[in-house]
Protein backbone atom coordinates (compact mmCIF):
# COMPACT_ATOMS: atom_id res chain seq x y z
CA UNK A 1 3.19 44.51 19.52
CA UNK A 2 0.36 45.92 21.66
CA UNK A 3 0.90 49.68 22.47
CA UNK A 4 1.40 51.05 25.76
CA UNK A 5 -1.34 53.31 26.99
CA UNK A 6 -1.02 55.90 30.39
CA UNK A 7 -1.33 54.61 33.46
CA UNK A 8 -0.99 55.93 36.74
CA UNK A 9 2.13 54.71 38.79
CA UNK A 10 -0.21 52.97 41.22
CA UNK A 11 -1.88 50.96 38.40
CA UNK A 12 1.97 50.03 37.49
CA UNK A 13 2.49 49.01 40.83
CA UNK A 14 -0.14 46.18 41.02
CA UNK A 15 0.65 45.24 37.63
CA UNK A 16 4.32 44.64 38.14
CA UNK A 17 3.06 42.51 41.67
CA UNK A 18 0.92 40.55 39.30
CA UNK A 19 4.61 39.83 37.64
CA UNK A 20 6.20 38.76 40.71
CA UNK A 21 7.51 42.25 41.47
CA UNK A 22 7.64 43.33 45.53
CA UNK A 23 7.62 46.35 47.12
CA UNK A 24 10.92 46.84 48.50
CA UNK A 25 11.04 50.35 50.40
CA UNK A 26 9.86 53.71 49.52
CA UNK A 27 10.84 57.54 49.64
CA UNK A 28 8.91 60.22 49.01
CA UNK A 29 6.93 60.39 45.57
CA UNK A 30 8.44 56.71 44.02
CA UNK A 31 8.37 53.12 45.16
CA UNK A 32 11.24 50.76 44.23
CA UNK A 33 10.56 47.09 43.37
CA UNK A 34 12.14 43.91 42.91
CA UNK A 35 12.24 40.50 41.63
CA UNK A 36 14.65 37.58 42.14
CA UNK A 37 15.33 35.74 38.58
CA UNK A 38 17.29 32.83 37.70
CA UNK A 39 19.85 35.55 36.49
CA UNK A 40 19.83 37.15 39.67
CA UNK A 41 17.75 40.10 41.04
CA UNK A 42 16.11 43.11 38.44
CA UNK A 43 14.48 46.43 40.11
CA UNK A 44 12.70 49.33 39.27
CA UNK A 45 11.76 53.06 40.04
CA UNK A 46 8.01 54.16 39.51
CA UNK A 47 6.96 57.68 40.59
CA UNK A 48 3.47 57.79 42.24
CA UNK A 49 2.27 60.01 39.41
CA UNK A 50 -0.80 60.74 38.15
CA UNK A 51 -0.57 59.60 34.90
CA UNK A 52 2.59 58.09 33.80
CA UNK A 53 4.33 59.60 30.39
CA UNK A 54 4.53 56.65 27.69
CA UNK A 55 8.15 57.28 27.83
CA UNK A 56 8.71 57.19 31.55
CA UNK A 57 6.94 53.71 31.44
CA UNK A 58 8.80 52.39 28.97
CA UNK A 59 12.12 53.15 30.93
CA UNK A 60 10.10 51.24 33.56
CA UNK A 61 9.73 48.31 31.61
CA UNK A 62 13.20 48.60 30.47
CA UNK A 63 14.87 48.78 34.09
CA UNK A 64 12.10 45.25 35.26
CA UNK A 65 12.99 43.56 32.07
CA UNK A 66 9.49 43.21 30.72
CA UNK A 67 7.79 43.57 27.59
CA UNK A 68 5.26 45.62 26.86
CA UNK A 69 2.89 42.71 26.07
CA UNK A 70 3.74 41.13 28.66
CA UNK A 71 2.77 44.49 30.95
CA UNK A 72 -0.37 44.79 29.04
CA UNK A 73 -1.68 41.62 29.60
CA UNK A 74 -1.75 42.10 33.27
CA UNK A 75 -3.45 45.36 33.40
């Protein structure tokens, strides 16, 4: 398993659109996202930070159901 290095929350962004993710709405500071799946529809929160902790990304991943490979290799 590759590790997860920081990232800003706009570099996130595009990389969870390169998944299939949309931008649904935002307010303020963070940006929500979505994705319809054949289970039905996943979401995230990303805060437009400067650098993203590794933590705080992981929860990301977590919440859009993707791997961290799978999130590296589209960075």
């Amino acid at each position: 398993m590759r590790r997860l290095r920081k990232v800003t929350g706009q570099e996130a962004i595009r990389a969870l659109q390169r998944l299939g993710f949309k931008k649904v709405r935002q307010r303020g500071s963070h940006v929500i996202l979505k994705k319809e799946t054949s289970e039905g529809a996943v979401g995230c929160v990303i805060p437009l930070h400067r650098e993203l902790k590794i933590g705080t990304l992981h929860g990301i991943l977590r919440q859009a159901k993707v791997t961290p490979n799978e999130f590296m290799d589209v960075l």
